[in-house]
N, C-alpha and C. Protein backbone atom coordinates (compact mmCIF):
# COMPACT_ATOMS: atom_id res chain seq x y z
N UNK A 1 0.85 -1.18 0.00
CA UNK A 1 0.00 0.00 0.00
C UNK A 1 0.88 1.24 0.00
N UNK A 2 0.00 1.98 -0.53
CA UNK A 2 1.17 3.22 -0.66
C UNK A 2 0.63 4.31 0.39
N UNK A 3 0.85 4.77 1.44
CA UNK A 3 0.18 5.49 2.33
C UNK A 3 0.41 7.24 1.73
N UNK A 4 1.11 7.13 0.75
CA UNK A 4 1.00 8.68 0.57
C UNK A 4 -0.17 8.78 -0.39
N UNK A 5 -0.87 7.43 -1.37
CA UNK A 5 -1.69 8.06 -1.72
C UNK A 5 -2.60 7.63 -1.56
N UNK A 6 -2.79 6.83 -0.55
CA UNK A 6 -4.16 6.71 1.00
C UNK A 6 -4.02 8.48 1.42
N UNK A 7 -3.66 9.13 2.07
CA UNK A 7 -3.44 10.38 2.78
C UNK A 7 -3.64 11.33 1.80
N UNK A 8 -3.31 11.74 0.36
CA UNK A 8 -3.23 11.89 -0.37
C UNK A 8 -4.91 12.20 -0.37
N UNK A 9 -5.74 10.94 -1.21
CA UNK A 9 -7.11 10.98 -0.80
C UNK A 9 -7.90 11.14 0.31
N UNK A 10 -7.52 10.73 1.58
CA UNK A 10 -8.38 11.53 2.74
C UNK A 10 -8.42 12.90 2.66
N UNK A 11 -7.61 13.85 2.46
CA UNK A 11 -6.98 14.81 2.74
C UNK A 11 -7.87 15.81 2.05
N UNK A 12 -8.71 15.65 1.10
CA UNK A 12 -10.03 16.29 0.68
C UNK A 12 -11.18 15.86 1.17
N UNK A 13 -11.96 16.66 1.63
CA UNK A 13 -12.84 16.74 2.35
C UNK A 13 -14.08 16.01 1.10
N UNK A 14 -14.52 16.41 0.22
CA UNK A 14 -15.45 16.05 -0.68
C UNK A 14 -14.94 14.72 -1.01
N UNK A 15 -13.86 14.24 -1.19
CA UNK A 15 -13.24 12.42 -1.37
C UNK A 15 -14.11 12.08 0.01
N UNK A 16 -13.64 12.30 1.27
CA UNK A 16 -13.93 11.59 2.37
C UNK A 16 -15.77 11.76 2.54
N UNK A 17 -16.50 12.53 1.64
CA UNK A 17 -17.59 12.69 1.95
C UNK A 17 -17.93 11.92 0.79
N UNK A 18 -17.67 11.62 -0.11
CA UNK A 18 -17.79 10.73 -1.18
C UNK A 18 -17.56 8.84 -0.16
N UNK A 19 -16.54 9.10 0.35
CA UNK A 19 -16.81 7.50 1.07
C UNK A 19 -17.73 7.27 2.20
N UNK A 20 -17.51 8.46 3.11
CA UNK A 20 -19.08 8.85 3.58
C UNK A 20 -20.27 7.69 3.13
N UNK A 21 -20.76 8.46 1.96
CA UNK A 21 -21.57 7.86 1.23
C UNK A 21 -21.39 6.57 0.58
N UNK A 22 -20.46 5.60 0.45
CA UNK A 22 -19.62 4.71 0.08
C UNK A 22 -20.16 3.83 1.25
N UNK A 23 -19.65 4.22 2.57
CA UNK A 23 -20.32 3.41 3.35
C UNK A 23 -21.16 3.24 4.07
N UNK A 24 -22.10 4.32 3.94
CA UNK A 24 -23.88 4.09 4.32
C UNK A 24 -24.72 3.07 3.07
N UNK A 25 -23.90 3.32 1.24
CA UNK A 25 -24.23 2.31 0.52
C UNK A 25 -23.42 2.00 -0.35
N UNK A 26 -22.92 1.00 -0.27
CA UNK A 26 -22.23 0.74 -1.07
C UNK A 26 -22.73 0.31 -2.45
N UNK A 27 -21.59 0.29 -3.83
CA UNK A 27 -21.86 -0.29 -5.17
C UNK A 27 -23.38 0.75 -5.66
N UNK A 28 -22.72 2.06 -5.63
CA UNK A 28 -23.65 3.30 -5.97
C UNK A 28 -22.63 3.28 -7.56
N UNK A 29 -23.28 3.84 -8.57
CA UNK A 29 -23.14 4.39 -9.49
C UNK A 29 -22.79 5.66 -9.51
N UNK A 30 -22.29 6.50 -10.87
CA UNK A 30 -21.60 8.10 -10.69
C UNK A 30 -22.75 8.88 -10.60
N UNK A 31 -23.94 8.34 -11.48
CA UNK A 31 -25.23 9.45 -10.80
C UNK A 31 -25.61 9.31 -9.69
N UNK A 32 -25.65 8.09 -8.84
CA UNK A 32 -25.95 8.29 -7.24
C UNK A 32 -25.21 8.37 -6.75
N UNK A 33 -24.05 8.78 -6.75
CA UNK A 33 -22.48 9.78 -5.80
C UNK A 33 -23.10 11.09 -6.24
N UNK A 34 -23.23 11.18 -7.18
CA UNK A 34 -23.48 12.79 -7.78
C UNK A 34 -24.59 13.67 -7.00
N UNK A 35 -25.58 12.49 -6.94
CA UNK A 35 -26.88 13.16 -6.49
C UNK A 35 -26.87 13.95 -5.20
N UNK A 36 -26.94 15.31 -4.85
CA UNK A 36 -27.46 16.15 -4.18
C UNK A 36 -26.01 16.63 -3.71
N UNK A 37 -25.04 15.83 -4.54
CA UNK A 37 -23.85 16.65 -4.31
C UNK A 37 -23.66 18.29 -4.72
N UNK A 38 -22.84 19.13 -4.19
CA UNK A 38 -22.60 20.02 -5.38
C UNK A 38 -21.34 20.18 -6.00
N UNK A 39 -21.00 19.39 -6.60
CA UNK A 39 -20.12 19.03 -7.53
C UNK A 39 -20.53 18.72 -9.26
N UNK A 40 -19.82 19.02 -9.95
CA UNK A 40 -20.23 18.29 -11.46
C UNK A 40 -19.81 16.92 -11.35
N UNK A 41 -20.19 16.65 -12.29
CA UNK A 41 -20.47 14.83 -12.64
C UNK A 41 -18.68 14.73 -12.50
N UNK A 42 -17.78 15.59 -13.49
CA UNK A 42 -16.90 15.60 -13.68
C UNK A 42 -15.78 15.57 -12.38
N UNK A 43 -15.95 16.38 -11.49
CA UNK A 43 -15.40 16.78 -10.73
C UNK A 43 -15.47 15.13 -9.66
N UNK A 44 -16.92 14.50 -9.31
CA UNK A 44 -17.22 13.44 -9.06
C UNK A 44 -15.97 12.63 -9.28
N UNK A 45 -15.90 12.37 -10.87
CA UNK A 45 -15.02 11.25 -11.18
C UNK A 45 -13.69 11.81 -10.98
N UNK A 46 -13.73 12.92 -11.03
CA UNK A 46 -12.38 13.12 -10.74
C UNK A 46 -12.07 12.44 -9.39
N UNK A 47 -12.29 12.77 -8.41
CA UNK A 47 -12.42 12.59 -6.50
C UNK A 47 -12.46 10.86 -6.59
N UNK A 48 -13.22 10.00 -7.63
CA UNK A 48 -13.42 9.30 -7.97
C UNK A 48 -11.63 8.38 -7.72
N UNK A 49 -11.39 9.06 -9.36
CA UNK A 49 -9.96 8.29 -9.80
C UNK A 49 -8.78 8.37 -9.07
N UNK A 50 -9.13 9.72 -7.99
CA UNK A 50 -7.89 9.72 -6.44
C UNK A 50 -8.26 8.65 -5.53
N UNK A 51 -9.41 8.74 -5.03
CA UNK A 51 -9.62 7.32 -4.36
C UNK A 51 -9.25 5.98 -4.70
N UNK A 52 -9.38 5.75 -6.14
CA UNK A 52 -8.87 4.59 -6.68
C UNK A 52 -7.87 3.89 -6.67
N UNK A 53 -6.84 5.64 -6.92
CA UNK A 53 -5.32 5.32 -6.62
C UNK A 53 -4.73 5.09 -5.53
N UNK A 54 -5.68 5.69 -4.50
CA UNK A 54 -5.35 5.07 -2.97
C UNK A 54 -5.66 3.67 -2.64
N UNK A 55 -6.60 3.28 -3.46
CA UNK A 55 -6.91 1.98 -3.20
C UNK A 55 -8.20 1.82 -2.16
N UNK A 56 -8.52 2.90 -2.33
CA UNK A 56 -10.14 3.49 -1.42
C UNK A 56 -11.38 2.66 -1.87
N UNK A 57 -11.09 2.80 -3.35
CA UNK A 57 -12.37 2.43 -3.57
C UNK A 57 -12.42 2.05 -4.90
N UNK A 58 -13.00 0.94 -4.97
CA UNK A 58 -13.35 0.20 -6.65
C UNK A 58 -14.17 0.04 -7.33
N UNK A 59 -14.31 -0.14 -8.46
CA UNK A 59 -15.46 -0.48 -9.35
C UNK A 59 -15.34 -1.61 -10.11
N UNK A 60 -16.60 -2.03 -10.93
CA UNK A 60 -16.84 -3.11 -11.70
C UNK A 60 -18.17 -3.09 -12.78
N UNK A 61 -18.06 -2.82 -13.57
CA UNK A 61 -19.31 -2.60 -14.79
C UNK A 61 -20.34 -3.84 -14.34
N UNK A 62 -21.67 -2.89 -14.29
CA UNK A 62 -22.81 -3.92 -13.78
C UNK A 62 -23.81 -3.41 -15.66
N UNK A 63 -23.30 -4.16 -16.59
CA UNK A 63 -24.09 -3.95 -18.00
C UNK A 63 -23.90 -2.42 -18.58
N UNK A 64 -24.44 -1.19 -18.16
CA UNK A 64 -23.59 -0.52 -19.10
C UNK A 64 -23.15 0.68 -17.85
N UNK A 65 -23.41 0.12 -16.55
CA UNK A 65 -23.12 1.15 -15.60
C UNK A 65 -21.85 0.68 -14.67
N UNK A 66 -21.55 1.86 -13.74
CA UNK A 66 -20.09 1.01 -13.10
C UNK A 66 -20.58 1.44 -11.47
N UNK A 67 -20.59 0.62 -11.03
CA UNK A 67 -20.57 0.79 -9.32
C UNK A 67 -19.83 1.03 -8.78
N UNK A 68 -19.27 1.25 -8.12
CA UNK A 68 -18.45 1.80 -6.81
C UNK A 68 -18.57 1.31 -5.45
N UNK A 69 -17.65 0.83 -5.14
CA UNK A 69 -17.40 0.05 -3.81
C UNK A 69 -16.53 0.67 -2.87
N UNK A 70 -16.53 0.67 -1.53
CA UNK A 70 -15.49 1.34 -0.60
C UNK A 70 -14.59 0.12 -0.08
N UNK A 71 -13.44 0.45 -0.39
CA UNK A 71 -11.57 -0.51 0.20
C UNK A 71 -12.18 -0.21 1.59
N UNK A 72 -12.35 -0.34 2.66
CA UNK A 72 -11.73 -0.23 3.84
C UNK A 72 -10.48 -0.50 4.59
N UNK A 73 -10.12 -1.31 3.69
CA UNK A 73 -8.64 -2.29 3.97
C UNK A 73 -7.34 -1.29 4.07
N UNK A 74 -6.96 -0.08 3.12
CA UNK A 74 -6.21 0.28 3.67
C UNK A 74 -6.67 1.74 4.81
N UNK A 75 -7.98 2.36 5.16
CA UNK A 75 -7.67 2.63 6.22
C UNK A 75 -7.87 2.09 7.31
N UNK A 76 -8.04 0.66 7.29
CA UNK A 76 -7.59 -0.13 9.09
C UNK A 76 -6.21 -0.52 8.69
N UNK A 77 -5.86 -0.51 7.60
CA UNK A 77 -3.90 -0.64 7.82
C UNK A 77 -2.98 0.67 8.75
N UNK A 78 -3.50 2.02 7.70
CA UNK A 78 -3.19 3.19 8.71
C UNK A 78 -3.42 3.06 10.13
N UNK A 79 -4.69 2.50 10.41
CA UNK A 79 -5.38 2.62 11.54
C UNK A 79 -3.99 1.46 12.91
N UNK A 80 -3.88 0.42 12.21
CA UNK A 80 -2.96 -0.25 12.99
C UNK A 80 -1.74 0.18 12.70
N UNK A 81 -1.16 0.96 11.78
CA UNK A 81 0.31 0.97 12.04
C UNK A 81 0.59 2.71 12.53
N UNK A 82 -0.41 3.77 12.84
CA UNK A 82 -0.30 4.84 12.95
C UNK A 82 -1.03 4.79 14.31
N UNK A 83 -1.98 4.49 14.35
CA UNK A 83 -3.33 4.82 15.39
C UNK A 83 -3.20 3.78 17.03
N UNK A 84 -3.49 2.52 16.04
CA UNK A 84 -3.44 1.57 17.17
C UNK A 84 -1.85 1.31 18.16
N UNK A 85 -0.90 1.97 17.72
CA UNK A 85 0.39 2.07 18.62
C UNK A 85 0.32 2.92 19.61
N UNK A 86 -0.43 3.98 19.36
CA UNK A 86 -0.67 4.96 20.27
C UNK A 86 -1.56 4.33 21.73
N UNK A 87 -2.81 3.98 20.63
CA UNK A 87 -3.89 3.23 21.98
C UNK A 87 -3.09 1.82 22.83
N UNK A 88 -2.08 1.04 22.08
CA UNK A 88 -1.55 0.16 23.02
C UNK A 88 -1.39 0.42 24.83
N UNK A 89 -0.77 1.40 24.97
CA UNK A 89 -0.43 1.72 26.61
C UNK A 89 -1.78 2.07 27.17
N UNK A 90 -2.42 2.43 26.69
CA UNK A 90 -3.61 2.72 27.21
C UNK A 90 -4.52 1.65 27.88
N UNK A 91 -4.49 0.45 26.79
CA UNK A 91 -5.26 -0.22 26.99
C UNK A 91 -4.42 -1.23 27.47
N UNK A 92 -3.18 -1.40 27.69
CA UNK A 92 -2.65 -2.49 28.86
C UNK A 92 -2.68 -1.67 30.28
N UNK A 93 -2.54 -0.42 30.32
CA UNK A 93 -2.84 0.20 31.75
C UNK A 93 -4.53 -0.11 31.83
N UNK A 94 -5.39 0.46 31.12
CA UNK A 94 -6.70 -0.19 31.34
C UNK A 94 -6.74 -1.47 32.27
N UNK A 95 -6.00 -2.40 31.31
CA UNK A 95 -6.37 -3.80 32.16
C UNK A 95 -5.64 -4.31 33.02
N UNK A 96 -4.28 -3.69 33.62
CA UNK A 96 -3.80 -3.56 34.91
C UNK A 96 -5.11 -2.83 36.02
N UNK A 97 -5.12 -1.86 35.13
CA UNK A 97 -6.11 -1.15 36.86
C UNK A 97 -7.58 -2.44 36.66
N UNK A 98 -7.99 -2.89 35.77
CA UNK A 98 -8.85 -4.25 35.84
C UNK A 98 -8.71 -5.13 36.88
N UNK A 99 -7.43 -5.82 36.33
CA UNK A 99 -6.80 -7.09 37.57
C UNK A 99 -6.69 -6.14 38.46
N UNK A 100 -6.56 -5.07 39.01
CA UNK A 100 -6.29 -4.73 40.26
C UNK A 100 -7.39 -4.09 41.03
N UNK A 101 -8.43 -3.81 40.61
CA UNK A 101 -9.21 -3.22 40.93
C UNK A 101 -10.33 -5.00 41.56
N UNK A 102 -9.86 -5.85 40.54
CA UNK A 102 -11.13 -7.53 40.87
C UNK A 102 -9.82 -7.88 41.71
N UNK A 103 -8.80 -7.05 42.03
CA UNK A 103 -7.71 -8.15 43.11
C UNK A 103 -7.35 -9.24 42.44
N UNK A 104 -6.94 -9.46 41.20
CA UNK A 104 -6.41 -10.58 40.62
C UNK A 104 -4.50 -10.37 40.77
């Protein structure tokens, strides 16, 4: 994975509101991303083909239309090699004061 262009794509607000919508439904088409956006169709696919390159999000022709699917995969990669190092100490002190609090 390439995390610069995972970050790359978060890093616009209208991409991340585009997956937003990605994952309330997934395998939407460019007119239902589009819809009630205010963006052009164009601009859409544009936000579109950055996500792609991050590896955000894919498609697959369903007859003469193309759906759109949301990757989640690489942001729980970020998520464990950026995020979840941080929460480690936390959550082994958590479960020290646990055992110590049940007297184990």
């Amino acid at each position: 994975m390439n995390d610069d262009a995972v970050f790359k794509a978060l890093a616009d607000s209208s991409r991340r509101k585009l997956l937003d919508r990605l994952r309330h439904k997934n395998g939407q088409t460019l007119g239902e991303l589009c819809d009630g956006l205010d963006m052009t169709r164009q601009a859409v696919a544009k936000h579109l083909r950055v996500l792609k390159k991050g590896n955000l999000v894919s498609w697959k022709r369903d007859g003469r239309e193309r759906l759109h699917f949301i990757n989640p995969v690489p942001i729980n990669e970020i998520s464990e090699r950026w995020i979840s190092k941080f929460e480690q100490p936390r959550l082994h002190a958590l479960a020290r004061l646990k055992k110590n609090l049940e007297g184990e």
